[in-house]
C-alpha atoms as a PDB file:
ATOM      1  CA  UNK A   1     147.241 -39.041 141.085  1.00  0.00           C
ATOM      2  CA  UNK A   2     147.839 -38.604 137.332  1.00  0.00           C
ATOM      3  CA  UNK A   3     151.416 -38.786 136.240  1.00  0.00           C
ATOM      4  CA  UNK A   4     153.590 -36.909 133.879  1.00  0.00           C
ATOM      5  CA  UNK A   5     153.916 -38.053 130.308  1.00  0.00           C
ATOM      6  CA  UNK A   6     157.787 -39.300 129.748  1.00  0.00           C
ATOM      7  CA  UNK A   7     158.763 -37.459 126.457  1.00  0.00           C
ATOM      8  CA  UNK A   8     161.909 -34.479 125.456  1.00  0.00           C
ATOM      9  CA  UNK A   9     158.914 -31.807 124.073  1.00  0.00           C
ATOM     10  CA  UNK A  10     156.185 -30.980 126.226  1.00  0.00           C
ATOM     11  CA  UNK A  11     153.047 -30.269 124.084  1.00  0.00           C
ATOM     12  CA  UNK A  12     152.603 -26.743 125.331  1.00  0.00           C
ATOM     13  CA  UNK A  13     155.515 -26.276 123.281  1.00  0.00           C
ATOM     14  CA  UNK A  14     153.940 -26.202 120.132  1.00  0.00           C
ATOM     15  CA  UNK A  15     151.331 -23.703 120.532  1.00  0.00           C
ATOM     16  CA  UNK A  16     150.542 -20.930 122.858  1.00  0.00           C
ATOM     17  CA  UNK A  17     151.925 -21.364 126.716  1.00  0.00           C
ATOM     18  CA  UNK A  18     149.281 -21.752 129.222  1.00  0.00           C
ATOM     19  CA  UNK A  19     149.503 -21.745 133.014  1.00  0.00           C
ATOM     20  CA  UNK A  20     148.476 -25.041 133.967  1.00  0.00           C
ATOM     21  CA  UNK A  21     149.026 -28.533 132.667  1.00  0.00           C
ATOM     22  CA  UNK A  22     147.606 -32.085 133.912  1.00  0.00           C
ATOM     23  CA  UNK A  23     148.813 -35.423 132.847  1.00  0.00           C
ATOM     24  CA  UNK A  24     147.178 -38.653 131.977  1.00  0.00           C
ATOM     25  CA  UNK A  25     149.252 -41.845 130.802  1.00  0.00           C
ATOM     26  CA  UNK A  26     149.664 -45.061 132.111  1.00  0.00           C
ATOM     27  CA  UNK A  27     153.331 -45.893 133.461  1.00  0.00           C
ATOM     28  CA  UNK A  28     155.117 -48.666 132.069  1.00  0.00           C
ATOM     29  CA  UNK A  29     154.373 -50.631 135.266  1.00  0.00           C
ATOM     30  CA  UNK A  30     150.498 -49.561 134.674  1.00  0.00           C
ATOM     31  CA  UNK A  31     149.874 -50.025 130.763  1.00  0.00           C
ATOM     32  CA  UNK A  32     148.534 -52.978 129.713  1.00  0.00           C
ATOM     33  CA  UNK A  33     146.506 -53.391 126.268  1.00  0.00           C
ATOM     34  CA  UNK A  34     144.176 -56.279 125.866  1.00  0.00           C
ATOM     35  CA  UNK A  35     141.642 -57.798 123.335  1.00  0.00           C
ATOM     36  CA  UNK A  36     138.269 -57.336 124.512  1.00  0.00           C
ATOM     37  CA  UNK A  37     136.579 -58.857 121.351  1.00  0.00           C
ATOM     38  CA  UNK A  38     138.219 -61.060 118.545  1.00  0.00           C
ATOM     39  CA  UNK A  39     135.333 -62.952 116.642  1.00  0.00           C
ATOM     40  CA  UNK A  40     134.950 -62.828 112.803  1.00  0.00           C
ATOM     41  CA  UNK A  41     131.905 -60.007 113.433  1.00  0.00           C
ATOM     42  CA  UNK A  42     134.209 -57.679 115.614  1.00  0.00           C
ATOM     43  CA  UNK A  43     137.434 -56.782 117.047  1.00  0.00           C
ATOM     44  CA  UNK A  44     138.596 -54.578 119.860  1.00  0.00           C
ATOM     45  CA  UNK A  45     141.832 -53.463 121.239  1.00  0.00           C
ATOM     46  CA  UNK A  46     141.331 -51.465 124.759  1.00  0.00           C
ATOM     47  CA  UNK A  47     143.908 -50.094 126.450  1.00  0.00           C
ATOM     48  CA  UNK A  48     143.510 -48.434 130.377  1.00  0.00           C
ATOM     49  CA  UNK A  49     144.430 -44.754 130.772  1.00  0.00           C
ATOM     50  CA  UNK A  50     144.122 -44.634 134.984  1.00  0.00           C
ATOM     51  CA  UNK A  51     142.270 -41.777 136.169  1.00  0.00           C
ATOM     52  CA  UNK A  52     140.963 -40.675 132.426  1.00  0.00           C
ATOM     53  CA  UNK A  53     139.619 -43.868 131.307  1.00  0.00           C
ATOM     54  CA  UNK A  54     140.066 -45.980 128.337  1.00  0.00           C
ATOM     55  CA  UNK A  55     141.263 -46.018 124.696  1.00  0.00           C
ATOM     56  CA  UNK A  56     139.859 -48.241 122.103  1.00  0.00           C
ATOM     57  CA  UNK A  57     140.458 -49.295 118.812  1.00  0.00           C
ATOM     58  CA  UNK A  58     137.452 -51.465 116.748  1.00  0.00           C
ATOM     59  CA  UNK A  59     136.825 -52.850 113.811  1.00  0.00           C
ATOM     60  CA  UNK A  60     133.694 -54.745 112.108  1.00  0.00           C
ATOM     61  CA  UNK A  61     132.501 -57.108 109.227  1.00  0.00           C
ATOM     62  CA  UNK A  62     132.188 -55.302 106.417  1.00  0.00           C
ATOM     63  CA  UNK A  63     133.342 -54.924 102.841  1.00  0.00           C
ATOM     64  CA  UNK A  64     135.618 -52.586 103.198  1.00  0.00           C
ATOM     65  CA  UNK A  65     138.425 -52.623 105.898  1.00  0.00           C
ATOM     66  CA  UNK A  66     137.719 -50.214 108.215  1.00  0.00           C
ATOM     67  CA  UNK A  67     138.890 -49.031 111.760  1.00  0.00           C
ATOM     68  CA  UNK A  68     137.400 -46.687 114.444  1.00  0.00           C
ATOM     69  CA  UNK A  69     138.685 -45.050 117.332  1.00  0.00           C
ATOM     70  CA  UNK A  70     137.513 -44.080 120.808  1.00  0.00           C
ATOM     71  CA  UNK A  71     138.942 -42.025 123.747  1.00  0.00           C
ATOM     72  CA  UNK A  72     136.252 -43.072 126.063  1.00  0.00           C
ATOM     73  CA  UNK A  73     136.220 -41.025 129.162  1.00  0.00           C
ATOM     74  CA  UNK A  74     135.300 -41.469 132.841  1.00  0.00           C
ATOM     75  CA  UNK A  75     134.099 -37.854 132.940  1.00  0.00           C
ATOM     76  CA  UNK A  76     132.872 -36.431 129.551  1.00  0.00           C
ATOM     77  CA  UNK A  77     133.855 -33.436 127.897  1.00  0.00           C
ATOM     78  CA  UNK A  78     131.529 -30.429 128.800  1.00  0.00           C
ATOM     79  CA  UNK A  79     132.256 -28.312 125.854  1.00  0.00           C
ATOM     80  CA  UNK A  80     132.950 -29.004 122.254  1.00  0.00           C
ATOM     81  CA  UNK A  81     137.030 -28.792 121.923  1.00  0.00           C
ATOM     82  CA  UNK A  82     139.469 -28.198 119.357  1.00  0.00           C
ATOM     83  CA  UNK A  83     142.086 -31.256 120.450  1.00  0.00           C
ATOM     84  CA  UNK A  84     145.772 -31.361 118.919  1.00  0.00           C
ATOM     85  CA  UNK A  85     147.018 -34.805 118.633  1.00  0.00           C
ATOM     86  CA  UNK A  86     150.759 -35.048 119.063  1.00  0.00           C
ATOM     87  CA  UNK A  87     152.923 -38.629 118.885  1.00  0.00           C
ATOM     88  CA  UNK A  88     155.650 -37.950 121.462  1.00  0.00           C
ATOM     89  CA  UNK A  89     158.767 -39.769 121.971  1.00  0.00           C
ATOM     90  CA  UNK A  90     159.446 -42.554 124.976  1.00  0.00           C
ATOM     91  CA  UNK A  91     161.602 -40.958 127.969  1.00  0.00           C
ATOM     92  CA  UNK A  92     164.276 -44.093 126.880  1.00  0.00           C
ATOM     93  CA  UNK A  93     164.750 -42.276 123.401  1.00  0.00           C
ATOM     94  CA  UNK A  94     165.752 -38.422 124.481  1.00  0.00           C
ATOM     95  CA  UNK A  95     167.008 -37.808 120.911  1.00  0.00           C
ATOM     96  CA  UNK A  96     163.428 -38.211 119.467  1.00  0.00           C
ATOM     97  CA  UNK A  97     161.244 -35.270 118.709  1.00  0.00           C
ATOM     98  CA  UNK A  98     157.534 -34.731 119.150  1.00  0.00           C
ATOM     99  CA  UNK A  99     155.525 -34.669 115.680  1.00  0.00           C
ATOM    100  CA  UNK A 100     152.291 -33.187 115.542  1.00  0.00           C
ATOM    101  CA  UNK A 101     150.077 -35.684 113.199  1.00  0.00           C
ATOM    102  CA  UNK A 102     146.565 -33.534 113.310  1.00  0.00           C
ATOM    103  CA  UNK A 103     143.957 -31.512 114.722  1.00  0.00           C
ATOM    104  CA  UNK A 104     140.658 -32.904 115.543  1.00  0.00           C
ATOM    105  CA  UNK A 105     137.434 -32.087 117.716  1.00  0.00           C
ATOM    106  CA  UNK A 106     135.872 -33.426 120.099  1.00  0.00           C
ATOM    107  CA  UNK A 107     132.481 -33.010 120.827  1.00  0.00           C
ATOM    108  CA  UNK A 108     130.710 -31.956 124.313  1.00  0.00           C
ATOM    109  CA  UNK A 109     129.619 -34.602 126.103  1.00  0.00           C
ATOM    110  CA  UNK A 110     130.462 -37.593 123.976  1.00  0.00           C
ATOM    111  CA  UNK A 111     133.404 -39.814 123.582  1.00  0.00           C
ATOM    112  CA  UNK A 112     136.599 -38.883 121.540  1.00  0.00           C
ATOM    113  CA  UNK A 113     135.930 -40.410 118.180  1.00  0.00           C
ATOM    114  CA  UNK A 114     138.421 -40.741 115.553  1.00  0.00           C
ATOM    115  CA  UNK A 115     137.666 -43.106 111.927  1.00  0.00           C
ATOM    116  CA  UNK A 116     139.360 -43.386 108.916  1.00  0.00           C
ATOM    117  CA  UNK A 117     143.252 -42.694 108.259  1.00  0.00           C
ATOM    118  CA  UNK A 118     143.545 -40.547 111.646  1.00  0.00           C
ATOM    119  CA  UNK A 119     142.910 -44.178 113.656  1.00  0.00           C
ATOM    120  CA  UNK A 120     145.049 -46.134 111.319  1.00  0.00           C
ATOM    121  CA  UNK A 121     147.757 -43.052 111.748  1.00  0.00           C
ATOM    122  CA  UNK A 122     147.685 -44.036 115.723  1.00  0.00           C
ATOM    123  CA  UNK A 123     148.518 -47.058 115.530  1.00  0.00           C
ATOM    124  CA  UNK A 124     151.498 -46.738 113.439  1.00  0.00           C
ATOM    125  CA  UNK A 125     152.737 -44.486 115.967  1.00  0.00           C
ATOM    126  CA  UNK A 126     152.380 -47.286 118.954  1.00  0.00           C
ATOM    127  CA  UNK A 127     153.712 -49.873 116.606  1.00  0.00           C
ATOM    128  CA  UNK A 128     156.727 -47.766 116.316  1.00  0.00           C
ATOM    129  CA  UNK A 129     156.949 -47.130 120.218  1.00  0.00           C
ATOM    130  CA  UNK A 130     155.995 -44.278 120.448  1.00  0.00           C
ATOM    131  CA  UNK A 131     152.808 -42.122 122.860  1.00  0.00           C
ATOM    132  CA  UNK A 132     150.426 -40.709 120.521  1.00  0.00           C
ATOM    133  CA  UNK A 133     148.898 -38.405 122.753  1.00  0.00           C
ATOM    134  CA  UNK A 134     145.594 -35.745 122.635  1.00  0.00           C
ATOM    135  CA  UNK A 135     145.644 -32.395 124.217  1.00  0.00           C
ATOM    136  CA  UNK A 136     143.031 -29.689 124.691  1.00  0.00           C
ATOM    137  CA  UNK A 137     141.711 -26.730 127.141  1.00  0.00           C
ATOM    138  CA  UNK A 138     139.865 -28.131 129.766  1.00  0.00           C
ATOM    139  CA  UNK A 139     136.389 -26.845 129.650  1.00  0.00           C
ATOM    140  CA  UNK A 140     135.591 -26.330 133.202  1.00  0.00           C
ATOM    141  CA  UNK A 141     139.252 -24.806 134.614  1.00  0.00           C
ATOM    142  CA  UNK A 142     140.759 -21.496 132.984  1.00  0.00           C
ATOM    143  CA  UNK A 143     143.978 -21.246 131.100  1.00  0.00           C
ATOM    144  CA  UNK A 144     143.950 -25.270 132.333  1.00  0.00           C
ATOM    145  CA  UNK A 145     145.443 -27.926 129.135  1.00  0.00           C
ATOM    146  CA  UNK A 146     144.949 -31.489 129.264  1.00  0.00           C
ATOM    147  CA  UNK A 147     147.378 -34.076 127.804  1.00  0.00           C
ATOM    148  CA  UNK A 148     145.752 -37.536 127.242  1.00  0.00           C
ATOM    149  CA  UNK A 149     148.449 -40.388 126.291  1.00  0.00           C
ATOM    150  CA  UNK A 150     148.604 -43.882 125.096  1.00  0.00           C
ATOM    151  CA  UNK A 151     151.116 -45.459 126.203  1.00  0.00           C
ATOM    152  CA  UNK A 152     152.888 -48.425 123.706  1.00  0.00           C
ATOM    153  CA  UNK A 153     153.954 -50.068 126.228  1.00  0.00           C
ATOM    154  CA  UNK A 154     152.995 -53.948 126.115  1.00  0.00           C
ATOM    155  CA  UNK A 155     151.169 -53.164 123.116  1.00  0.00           C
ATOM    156  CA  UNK A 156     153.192 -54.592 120.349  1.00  0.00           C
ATOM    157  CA  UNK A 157     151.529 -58.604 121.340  1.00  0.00           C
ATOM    158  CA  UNK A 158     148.202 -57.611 121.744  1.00  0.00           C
ATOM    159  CA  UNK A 159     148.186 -55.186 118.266  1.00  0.00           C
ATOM    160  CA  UNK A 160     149.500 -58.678 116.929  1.00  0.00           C
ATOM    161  CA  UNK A 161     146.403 -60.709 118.209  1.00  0.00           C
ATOM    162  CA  UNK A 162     144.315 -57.458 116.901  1.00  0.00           C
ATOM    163  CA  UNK A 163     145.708 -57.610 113.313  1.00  0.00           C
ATOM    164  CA  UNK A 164     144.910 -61.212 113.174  1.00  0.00           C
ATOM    165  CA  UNK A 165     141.360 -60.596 113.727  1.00  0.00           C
ATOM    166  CA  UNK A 166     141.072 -57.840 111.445  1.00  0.00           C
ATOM    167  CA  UNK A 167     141.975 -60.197 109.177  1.00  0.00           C
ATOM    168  CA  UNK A 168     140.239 -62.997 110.121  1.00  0.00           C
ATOM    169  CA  UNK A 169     136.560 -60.864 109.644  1.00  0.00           C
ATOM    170  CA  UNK A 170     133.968 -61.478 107.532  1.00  0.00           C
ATOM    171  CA  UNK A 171     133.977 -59.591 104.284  1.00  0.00           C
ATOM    172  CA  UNK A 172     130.215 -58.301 105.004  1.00  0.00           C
ATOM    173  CA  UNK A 173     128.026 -56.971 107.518  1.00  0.00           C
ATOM    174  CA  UNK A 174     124.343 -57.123 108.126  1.00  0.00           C
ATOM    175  CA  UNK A 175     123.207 -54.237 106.597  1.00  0.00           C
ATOM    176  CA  UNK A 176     124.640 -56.291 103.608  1.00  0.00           C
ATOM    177  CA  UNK A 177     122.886 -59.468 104.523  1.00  0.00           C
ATOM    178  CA  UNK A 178     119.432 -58.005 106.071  1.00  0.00           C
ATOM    179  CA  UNK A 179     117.529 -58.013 103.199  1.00  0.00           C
ATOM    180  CA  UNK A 180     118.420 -60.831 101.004  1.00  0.00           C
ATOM    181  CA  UNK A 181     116.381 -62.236  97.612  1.00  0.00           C
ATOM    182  CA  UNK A 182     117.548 -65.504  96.523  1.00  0.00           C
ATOM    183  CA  UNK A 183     116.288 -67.447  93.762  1.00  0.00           C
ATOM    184  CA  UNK A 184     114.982 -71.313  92.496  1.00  0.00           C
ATOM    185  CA  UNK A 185     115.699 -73.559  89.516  1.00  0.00           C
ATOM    186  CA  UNK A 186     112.451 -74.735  87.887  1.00  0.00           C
ATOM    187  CA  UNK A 187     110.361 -76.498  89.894  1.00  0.00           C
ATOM    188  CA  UNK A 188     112.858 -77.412  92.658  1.00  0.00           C
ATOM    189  CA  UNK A 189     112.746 -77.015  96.685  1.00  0.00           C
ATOM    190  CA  UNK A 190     116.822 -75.989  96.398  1.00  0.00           C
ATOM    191  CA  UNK A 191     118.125 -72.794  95.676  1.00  0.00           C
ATOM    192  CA  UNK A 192     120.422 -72.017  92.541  1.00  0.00           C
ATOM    193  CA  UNK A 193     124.042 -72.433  93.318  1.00  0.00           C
ATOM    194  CA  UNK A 194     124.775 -68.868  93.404  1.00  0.00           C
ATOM    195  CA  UNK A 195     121.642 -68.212  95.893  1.00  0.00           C
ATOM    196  CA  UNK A 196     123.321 -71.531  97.842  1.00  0.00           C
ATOM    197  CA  UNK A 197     126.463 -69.285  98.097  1.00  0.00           C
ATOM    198  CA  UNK A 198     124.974 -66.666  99.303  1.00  0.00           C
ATOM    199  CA  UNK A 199     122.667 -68.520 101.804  1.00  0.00           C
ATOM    200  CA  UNK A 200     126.199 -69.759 103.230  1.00  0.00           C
ATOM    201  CA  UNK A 201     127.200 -66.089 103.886  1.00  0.00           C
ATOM    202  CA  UNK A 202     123.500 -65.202 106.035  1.00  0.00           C
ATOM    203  CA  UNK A 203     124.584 -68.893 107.601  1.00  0.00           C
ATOM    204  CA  UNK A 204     127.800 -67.619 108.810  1.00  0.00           C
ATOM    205  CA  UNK A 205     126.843 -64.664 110.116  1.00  0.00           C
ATOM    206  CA  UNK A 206     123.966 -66.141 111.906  1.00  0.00           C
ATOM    207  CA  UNK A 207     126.337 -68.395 113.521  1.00  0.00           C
ATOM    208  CA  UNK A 208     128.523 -65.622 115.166  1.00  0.00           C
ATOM    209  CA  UNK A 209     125.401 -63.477 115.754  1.00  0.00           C
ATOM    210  CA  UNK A 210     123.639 -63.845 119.497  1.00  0.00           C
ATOM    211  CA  UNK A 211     121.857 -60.797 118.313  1.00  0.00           C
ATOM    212  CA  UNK A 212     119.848 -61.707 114.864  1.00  0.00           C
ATOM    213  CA  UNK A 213     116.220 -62.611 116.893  1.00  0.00           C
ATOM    214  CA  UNK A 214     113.862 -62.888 113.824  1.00  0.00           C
ATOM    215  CA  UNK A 215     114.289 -64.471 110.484  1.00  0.00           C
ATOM    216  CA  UNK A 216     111.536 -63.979 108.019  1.00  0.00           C
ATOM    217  CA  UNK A 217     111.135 -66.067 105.298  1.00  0.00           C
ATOM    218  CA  UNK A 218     108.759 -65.246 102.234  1.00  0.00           C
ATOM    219  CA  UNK A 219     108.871 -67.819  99.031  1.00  0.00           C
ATOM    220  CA  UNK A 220     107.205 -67.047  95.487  1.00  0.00           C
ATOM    221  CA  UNK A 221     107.296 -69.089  92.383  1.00  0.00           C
ATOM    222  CA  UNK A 222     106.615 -68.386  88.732  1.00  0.00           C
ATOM    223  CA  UNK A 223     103.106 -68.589  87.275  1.00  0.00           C
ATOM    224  CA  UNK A 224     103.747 -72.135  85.509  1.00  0.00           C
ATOM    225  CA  UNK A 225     102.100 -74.253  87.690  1.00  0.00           C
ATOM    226  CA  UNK A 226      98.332 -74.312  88.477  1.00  0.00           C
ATOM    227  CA  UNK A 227      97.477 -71.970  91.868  1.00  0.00           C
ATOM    228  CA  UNK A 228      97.112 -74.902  94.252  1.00  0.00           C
ATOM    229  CA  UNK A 229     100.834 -76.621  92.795  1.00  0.00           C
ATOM    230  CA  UNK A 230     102.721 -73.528  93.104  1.00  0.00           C
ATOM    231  CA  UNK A 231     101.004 -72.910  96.538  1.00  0.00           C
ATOM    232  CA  UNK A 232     102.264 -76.017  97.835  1.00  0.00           C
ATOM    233  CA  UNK A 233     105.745 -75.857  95.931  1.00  0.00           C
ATOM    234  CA  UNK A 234     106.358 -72.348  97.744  1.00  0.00           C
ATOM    235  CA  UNK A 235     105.100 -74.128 101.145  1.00  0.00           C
ATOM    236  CA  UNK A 236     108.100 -76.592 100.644  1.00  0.00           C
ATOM    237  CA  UNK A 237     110.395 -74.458  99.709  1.00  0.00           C
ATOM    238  CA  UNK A 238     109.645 -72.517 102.759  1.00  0.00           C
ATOM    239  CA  UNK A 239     109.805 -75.588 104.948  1.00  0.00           C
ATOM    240  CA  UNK A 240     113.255 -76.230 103.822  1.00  0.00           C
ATOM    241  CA  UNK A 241     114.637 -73.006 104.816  1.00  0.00           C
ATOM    242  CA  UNK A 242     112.529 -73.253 108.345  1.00  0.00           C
ATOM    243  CA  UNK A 243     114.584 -76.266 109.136  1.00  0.00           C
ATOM    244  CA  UNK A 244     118.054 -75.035 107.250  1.00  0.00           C
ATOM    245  CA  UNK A 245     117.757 -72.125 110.122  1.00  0.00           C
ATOM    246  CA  UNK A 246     116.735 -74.278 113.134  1.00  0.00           C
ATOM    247  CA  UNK A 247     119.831 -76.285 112.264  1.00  0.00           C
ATOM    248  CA  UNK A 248     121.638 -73.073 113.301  1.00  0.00           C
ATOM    249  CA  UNK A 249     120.805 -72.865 116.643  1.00  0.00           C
ATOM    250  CA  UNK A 250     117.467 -70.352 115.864  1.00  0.00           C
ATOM    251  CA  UNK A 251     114.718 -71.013 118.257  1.00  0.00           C
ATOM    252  CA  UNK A 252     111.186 -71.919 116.121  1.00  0.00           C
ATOM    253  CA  UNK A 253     109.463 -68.813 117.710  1.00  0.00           C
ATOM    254  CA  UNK A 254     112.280 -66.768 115.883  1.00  0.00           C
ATOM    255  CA  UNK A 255     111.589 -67.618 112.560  1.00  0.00           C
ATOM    256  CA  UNK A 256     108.475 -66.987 110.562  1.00  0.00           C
ATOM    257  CA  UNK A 257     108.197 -68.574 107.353  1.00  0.00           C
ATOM    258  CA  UNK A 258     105.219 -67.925 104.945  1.00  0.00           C
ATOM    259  CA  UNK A 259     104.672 -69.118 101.290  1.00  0.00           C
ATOM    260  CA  UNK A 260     102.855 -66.990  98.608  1.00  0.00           C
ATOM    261  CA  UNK A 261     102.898 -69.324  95.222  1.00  0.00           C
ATOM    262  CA  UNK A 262     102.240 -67.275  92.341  1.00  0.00           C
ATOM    263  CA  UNK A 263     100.661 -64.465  94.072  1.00  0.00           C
ATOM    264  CA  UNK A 264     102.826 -60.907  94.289  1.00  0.00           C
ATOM    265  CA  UNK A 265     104.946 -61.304  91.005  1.00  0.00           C
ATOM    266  CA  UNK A 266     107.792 -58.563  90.920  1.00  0.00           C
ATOM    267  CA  UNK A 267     108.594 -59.285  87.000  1.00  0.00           C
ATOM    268  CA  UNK A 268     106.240 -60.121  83.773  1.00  0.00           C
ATOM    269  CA  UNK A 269     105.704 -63.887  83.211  1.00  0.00           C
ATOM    270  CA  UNK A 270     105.541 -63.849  79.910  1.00  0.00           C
ATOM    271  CA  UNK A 271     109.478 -64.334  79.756  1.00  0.00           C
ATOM    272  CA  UNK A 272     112.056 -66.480  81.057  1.00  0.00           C
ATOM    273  CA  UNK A 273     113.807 -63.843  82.886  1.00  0.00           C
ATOM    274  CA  UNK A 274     110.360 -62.733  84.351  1.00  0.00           C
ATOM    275  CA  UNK A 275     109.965 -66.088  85.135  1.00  0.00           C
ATOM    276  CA  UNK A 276     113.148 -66.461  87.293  1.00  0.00           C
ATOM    277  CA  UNK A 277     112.699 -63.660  88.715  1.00  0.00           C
ATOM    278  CA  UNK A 278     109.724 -64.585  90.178  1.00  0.00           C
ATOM    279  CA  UNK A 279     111.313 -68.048  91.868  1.00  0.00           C
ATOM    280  CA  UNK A 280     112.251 -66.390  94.666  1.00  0.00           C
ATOM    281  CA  UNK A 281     112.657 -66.159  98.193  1.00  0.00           C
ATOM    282  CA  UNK A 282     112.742 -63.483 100.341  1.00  0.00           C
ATOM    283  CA  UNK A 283     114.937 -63.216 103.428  1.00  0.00           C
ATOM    284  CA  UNK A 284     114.900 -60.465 106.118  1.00  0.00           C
ATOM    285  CA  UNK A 285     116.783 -60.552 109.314  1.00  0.00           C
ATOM    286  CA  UNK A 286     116.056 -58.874 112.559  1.00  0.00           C
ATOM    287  CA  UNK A 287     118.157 -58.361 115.707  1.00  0.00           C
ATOM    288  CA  UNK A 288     118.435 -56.675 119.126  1.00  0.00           C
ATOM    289  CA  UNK A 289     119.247 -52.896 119.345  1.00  0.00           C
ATOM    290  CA  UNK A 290     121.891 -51.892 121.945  1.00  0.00           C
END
């Protein structure tokens, strides 16, 4: 059976009364919160709500810091709902107050999603011990209000372990490293130090990846050379990078490596900076969709 949320201001009390109330929240015997993911590509933070379902809090690689939020729920919301969520006080601090801290929607038939500030804004309120908690009209009972809480207890260990791999995650994701053109000193199989740099980046991420199943490797050079020396220069170069990704842990069928010479020039060779741009490589990543 659900149980009653422990706090000194029931929700109803901040808006209209309505005849019927039920309760989710896990008791203090009950709550548990537990990482689910920690790896530099991903974090995630779940916590059980019993007979609702679960809470979760994720964040990715990316440039920005970032966090999402989702109320994920055993039987999904049948109508889009105006929800009110509410951070209410533990039943071992009576003297606290409930604070209202926004008003959101949720959408029919999806999870509860929350991004941004709002997310960022619920954890504060565990950290400080107390239940943020959602409530909203259930769609298929009349004049029936649901209260959804987290509960913050056991969290404050496992928020540390999350916080660690938030900052522990790489500074890109792989819409950032997908499409890739790196570039070649004169002549040579290696890539300019700043392409190396960058090469070290795809690297990593490959590394933490299962999911990236096709690397596609294209290699041009400048118009120098005769046809058949840049042809076989851009073969090398390719080579290289075949073998620089097998050393990953890529299987051969997985990466696809083809070299161009001269041919498709992106920039006039008439210049030196139409010239470097043209000593390039071009790589593309590809990986499962979920």
């Amino acid at each position: 059976m659900p149980v009653l949320i422990a706090a000194t201001l029931p929700i109803w009390a901040l808006g209209p009364a309505v005849a019927m109330e039920r309760h989710y929240v896990a008791t203090p015997q009950q709550s548990t919160w537990k990482m689910i993911t920690d790896t530099p590509l991903e974090c995630r933070l779940m916590h059980s709500i019993p007979n609702f379902g679960d809470a979760e809090f994720s964040s990715h690689a990316s440039k920005k810091i970032n966090l999402d939020f989702e109320l994920k729920m055993r039987r999904p919301m049948g109508e889009t709902r105006d929800v009110t969520l509410v951070s209410m006080p533990p039943a071992w601090r009576p003297g606290d107050s409930a604070e209202r801290l926004t008003d959101i929607t949720f959408f029919k038939q999806f999870d509860g999603y929350i991004g941004g500030q709002t997310a960022w804004n619920i954890l504060t309120e565990l950290e400080k011990g107390r239940y943020p908690t959602f409530s909203y009209q259930e769609w298929q009972g009349r004049n029936e209000r649901i209260e959804v809480a987290l509960s913050s207890v056991q969290f404050q260990p496992q928020y540390n372990a999350f916080s660690d791999c938030i900052a522990k995650l790489l500074p890109y994701s792989f819409e950032d490293i997908s499409f890739t053109i790196l570039h070649y000193d004169r002549s040579s199989v290696e890539l300019n130090k700043a392409s190396q740099k960058r090469l070290a980046q795809i690297a990593e991420y490959i590394r933490y990846n299962q999911d990236i199943d096709l690397v596609l490797v294209s290699t041009y050079t400048d118009n120098v050379d005769s046809k058949s020396v840049s042809q076989d220069l851009s073969e090398q170069r390719a080579q290289v990078l075949q073998k620089y990704f097998k050393s990953l842990g890529l299987p051969e069928d997985r990466i696809q490596v083809q070299g161009y010479g001269k041919r498709r020039p992106v920039a006039d060779n008439s210049s030196p900076i139409g010239k470097d741009k043209n000593r390039r490589v071009v790589i593309s990543l590809g990986r499962t969709q979920i």
